[in-house]
Protein backbone atom coordinates (compact mmCIF):
# COMPACT_ATOMS: atom_id res chain seq x y z
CA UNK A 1 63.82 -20.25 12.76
CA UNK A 2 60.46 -22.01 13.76
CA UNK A 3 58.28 -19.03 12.90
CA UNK A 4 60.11 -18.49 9.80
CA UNK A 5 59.21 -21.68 8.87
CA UNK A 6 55.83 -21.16 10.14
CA UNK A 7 55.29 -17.97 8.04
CA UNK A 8 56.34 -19.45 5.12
CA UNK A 9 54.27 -22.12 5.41
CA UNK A 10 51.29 -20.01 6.06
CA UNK A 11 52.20 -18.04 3.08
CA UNK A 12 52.54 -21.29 0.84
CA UNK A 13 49.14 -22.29 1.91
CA UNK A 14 47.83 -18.99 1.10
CA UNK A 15 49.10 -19.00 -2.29
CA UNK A 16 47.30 -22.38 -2.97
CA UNK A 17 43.99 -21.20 -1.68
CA UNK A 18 44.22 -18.15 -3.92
CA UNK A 19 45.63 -20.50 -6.89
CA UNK A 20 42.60 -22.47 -6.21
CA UNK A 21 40.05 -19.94 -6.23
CA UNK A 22 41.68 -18.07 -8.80
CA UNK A 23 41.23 -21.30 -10.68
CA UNK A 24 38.29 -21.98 -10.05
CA UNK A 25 36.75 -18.74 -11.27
CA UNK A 26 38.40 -18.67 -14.59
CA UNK A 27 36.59 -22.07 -15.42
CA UNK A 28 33.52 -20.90 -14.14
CA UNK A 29 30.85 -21.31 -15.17
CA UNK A 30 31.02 -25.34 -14.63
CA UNK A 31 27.83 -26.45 -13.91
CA UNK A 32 23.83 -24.82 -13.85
CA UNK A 33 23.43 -21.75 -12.16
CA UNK A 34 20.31 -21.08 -10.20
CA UNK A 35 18.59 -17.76 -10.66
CA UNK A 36 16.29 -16.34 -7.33
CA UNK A 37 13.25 -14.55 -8.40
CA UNK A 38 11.79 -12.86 -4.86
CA UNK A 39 8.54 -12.84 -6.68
CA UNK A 40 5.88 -15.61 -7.70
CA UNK A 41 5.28 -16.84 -10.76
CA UNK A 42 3.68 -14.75 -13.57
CA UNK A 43 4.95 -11.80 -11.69
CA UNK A 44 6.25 -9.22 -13.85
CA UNK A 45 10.11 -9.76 -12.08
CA UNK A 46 9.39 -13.28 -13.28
CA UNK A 47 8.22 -13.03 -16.56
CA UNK A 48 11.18 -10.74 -17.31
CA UNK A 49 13.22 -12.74 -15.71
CA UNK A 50 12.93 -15.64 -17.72
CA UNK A 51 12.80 -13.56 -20.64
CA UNK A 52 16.39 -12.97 -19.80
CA UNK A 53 17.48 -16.15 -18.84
CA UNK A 54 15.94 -17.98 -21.77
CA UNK A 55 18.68 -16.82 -23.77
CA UNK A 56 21.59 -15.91 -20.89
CA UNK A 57 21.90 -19.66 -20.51
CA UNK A 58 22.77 -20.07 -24.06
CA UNK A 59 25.35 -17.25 -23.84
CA UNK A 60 27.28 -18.52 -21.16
CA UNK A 61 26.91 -22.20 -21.87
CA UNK A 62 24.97 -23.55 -18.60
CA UNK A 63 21.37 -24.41 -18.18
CA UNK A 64 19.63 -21.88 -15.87
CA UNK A 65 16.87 -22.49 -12.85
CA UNK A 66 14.59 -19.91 -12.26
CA UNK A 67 13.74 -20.37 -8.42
CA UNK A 68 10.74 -18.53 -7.56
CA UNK A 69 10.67 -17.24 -3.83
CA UNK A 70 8.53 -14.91 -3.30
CA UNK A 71 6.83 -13.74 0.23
CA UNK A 72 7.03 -10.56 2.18
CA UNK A 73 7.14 -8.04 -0.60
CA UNK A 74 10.66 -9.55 -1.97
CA UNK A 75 11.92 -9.91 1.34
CA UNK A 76 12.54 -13.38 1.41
CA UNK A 77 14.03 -13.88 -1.68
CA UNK A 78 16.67 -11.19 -0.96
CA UNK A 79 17.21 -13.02 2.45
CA UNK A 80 18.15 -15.94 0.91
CA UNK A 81 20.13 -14.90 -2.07
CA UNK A 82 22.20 -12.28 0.43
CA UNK A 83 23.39 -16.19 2.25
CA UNK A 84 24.01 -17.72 -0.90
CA UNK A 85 27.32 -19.12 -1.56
CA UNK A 86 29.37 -16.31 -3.19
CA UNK A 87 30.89 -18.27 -6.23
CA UNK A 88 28.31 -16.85 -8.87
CA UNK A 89 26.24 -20.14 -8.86
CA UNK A 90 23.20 -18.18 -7.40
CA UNK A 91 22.35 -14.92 -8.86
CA UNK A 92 18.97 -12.88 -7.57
CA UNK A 93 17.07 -10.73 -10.27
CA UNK A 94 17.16 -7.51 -7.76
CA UNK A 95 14.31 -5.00 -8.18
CA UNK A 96 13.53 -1.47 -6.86
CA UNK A 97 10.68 -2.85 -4.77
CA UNK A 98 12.26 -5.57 -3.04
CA UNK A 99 15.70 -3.92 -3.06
CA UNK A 100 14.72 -0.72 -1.62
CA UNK A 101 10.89 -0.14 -1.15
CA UNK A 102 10.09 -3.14 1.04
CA UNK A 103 13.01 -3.07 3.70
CA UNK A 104 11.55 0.74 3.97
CA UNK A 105 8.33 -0.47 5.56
CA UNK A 106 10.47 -2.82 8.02
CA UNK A 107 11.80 -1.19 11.17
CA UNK A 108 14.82 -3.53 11.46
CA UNK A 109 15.82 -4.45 7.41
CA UNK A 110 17.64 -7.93 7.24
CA UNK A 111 19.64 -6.85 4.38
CA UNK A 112 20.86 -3.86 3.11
CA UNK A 113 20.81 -3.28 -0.81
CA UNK A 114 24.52 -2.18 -1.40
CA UNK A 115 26.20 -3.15 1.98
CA UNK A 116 24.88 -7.19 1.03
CA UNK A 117 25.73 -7.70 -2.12
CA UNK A 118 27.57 -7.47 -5.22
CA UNK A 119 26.09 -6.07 -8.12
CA UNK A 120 26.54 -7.57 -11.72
CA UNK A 121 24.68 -5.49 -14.16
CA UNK A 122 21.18 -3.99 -14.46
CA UNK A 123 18.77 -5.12 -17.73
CA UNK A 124 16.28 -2.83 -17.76
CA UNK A 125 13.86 0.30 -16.71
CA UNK A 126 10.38 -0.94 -15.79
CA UNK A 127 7.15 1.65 -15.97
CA UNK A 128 4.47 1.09 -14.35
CA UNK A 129 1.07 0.74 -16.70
CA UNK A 130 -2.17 1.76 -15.03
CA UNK A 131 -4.93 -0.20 -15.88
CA UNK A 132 -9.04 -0.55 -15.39
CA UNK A 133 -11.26 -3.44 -15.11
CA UNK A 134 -12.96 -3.99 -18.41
CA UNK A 135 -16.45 -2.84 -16.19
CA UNK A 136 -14.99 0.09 -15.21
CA UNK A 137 -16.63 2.53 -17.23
CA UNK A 138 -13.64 4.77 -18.01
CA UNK A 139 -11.51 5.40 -21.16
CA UNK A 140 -8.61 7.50 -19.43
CA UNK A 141 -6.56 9.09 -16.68
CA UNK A 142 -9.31 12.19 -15.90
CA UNK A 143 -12.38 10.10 -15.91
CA UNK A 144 -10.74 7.74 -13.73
CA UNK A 145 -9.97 10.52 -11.27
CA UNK A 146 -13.80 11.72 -11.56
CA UNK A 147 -14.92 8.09 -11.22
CA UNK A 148 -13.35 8.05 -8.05
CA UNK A 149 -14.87 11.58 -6.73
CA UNK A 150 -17.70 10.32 -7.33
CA UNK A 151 -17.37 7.83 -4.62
CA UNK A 152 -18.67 4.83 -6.49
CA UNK A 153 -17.96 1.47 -5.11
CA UNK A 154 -16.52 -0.73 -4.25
CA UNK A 155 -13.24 1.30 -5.72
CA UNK A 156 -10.04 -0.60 -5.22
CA UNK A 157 -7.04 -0.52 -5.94
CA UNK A 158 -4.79 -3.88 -6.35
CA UNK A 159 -1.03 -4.23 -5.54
CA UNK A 160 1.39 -7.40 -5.69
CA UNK A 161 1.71 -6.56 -1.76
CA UNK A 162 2.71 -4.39 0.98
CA UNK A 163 6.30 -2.84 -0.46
CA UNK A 164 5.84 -3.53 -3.76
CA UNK A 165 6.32 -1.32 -7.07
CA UNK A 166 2.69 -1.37 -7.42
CA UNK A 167 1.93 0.33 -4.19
CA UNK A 168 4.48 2.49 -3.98
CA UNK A 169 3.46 3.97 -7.39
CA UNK A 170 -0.43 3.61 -6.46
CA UNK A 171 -0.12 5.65 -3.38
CA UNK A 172 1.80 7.87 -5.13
CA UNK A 173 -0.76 8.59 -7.70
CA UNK A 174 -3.60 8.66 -5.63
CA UNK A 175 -1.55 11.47 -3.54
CA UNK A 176 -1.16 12.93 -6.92
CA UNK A 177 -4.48 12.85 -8.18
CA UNK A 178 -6.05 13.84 -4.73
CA UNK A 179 -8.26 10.65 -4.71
CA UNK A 180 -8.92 8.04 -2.56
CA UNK A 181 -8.90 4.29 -3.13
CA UNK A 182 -9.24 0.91 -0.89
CA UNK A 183 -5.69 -0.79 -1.39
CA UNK A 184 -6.08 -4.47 -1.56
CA UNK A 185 -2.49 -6.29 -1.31
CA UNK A 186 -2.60 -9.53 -3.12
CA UNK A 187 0.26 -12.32 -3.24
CA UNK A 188 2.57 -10.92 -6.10
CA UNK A 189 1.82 -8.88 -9.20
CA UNK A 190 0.51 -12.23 -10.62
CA UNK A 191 -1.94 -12.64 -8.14
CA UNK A 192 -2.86 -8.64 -8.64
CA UNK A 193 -2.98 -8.46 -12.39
CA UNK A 194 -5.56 -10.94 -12.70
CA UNK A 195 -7.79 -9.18 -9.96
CA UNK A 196 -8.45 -6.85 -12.32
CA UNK A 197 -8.78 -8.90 -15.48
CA UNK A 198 -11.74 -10.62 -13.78
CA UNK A 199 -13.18 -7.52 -12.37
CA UNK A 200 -12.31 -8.02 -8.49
CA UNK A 201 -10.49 -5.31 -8.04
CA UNK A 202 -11.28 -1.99 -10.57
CA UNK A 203 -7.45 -0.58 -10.81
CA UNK A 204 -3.89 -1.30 -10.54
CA UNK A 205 -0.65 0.73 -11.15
CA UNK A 206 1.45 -2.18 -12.21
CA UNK A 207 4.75 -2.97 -14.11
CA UNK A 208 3.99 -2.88 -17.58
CA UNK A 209 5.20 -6.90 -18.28
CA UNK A 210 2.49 -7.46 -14.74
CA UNK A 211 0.08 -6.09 -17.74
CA UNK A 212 0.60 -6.30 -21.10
CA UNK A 213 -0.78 -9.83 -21.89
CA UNK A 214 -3.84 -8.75 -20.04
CA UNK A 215 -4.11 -5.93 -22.19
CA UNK A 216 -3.40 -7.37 -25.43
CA UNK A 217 -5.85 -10.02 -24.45
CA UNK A 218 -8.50 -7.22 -23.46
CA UNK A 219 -9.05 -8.57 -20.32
CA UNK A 220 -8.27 -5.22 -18.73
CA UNK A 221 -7.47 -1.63 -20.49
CA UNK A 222 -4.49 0.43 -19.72
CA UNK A 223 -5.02 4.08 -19.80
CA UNK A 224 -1.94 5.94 -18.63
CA UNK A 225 1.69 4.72 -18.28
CA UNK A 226 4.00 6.30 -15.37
CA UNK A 227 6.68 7.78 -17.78
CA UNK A 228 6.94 11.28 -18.00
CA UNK A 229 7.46 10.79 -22.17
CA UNK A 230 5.41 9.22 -24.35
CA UNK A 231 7.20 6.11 -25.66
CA UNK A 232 6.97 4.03 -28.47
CA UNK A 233 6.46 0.66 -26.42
CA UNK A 234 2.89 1.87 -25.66
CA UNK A 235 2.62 4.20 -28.64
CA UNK A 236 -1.37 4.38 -27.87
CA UNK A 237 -1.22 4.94 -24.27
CA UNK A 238 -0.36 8.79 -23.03
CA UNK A 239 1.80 9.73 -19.90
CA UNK A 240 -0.03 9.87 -16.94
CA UNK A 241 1.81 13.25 -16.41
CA UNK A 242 -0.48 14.51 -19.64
CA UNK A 243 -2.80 15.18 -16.64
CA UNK A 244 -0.92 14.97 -13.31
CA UNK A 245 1.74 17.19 -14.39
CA UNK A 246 5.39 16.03 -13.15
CA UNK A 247 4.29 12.39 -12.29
CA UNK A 248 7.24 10.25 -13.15
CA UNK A 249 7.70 6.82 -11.59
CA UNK A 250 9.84 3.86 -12.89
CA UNK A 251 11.76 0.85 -11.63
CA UNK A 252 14.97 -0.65 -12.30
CA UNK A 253 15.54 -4.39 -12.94
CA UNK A 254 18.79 -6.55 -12.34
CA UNK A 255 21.10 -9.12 -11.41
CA UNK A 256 23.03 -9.01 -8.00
CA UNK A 257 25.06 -11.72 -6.31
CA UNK A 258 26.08 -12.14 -2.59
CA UNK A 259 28.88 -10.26 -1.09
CA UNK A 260 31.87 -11.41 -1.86
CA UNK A 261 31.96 -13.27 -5.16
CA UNK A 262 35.11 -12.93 -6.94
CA UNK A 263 35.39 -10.13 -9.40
CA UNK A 264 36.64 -12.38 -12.33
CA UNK A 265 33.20 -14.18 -11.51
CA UNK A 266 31.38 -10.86 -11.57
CA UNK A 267 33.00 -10.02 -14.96
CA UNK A 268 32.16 -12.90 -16.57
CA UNK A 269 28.80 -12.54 -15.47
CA UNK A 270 28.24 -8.94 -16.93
CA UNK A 271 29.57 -9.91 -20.15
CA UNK A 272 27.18 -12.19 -20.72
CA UNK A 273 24.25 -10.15 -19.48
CA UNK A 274 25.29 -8.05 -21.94
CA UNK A 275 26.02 -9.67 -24.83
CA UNK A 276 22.43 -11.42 -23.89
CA UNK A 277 20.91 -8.02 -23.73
CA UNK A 278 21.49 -7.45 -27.92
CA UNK A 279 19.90 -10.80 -28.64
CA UNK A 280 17.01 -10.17 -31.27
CA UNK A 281 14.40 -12.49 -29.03
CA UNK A 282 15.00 -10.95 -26.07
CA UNK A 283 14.63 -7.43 -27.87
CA UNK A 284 11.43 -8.58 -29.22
CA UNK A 285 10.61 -10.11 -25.51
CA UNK A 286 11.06 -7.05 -23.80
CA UNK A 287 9.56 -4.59 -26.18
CA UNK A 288 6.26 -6.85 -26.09
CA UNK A 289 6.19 -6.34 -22.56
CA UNK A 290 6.55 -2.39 -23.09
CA UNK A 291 10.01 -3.16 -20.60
CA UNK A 292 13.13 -0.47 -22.11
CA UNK A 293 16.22 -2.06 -22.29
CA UNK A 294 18.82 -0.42 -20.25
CA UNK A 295 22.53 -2.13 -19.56
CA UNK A 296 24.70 -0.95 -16.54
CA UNK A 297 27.63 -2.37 -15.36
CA UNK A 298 28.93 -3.27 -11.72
CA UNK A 299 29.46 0.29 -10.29
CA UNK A 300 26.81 2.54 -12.75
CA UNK A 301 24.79 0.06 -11.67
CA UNK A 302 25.44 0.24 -7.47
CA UNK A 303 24.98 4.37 -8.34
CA UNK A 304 21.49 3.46 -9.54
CA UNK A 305 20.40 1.36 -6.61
CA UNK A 306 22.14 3.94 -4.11
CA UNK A 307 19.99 6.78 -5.82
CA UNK A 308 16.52 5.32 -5.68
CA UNK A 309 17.30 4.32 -1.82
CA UNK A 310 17.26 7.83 -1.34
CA UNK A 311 14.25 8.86 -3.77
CA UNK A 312 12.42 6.20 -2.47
CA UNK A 313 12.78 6.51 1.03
CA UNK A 314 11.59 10.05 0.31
CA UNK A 315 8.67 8.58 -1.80
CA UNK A 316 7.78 6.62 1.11
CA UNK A 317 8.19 9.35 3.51
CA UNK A 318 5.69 11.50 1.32
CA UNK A 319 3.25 9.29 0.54
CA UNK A 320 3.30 8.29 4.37
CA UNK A 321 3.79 4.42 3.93
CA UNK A 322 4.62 3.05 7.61
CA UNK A 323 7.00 0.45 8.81
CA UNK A 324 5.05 -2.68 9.63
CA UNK A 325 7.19 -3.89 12.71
């Protein structure tokens, strides 16, 4: 009779935790949500980013914090957002380079991309725009890759860091192009964007919104993009693969939350990325940034990320990246 009572009064309590949580999540959201960015600031993840959240916050009726923490190629940031609390208060923008590129170059990953988290929709497709310093005497993709034959220096090439979408797709193309380059990792795609505008470092291979101020500013030129298409976000910029034939490298962009946040939470969530998605300023945001617009829900989007694990790992492989520890 005492464990009947017992069980029941487990079960009782059971039923008011679950009443509780379920309660909880259909009032969410309550109060501000914080948004990690694994990136620094003026990094293309964050200038997208806010982009994004500029209007998100008006669709679901909170104010949102952008919380810049960036370090180790994105590694940080996903640390920290994989031990956030999982009631949707903390959301991390989740990119190809720090979801899958930079745990590739460490020999014992702290988080794993699918296995850590949940995933709430994915935003957009990011190319990569490569771009000259304004000294650089070169107008496009085949004089840059005689400019570089010709062994002229100093000759580097500038990433946001060890990991990052910049490298990745600048090794790439120097395999590619059968060139070879000094790569100089700087502190974020900020920090590498404006090492070419003032003429530090001659070339970068960098998301396109890690560029296109620059460019319209004509602090720096772009000459090639990494889409295998011309497109009409850079309608006077050809396809890198107009001379490296078959060169095709993008990124994805989105929002993930830790393991375990409740799937009303996660619903919610999508919707409003979403609905945030056909807003006309954030159209005009992303376009101006040469960023395509591409909307995924929870499990197209965990198909994406579990597909460029495997091309990039092979990417990585090819190129001959190493693990750093």
């Amino acid at each position: 009779m005492k464990i009947r009572n017992l069980l029941a009064t487990l079960l009782a309590a059971s039923c008011v935790c679950a009443s509780v949580s379920v309660t909880a999540a259909e009032k969410f959201p309550s109060r501000p949500l914080r948004v990690l960015v694994p990136n620094g600031p003026g990094s293309s993840v964050d200038t997208l980013t806010r982009i994004v959240t500029n209007r998100l916050g008006e669709v679901i009726g909170q104010q949102i914090v952008v919380d810049n923490r960036a370090g180790a190629g994105g590694v940080i940031g996903m640390e920290i957002g994989k031990d956030a609390n999982p009631d949707g208060y903390t959301l991390l923008t989740a990119t190809t380079a720090a979801s899958t590129i930079a745990r590739l170059l460490l020999k014992n990953p702290p988080y794993h991309p699918v296995n850590d988290y949940e995933t709430v929709a994915q935003f957009a497709v990011t190319l990569n725009v490569l771009v000259v310093a304004n000294s650089l005497p070169v107008k496009n993709v085949p004089e840059l890759i005689a400019y570089a034959k010709s062994g002229k220096k100093p000759f580097n090439m500038a990433s946001a860091g060890v990991g990052s979408q910049s490298h990745l797709s600048g090794a790439y193309f120097l395999q590619e192009a059968k060139i070879q380059s000094l790569h100089v990792p700087y502190k974020g795609g900020g920090a590498s964007s404006r090492s070419v505008a003032s003429g530090e470092s001659q070339w970068s291979l960098i998301p396109s919104a890690a560029a296109m101020n620059h460019v319209a500013a004509k602090r720096m030129r772009a000459i090639g993009h990494s889409l295998n298409r011309p497109t009409p976000l850079l309608p006077d910029i050809r396809p890198i693969a107009e001379t490296i034939p078959g060169f095709d490298y993008t990124g994805w962009m989105g929002f993930f939350v830790p393991k375990g946040t409740p799937k009303v939470v996660i619903e919610t969530l999508r919707a409003a990325v979403a609905k945030t998605m056909e807003a006309p300023d954030v159209k005009k945001g992303m376009a101006f940034q040469a960023t395509e617009i591409v909307v995924l829900g929870p499990a197209e989007f965990r198909k994406e990320v579990q597909d460029s694990m495997v091309k990039n790992a092979e990417l990585v492989k090819t190129v001959g990246l190493k693990a750093a520890n």
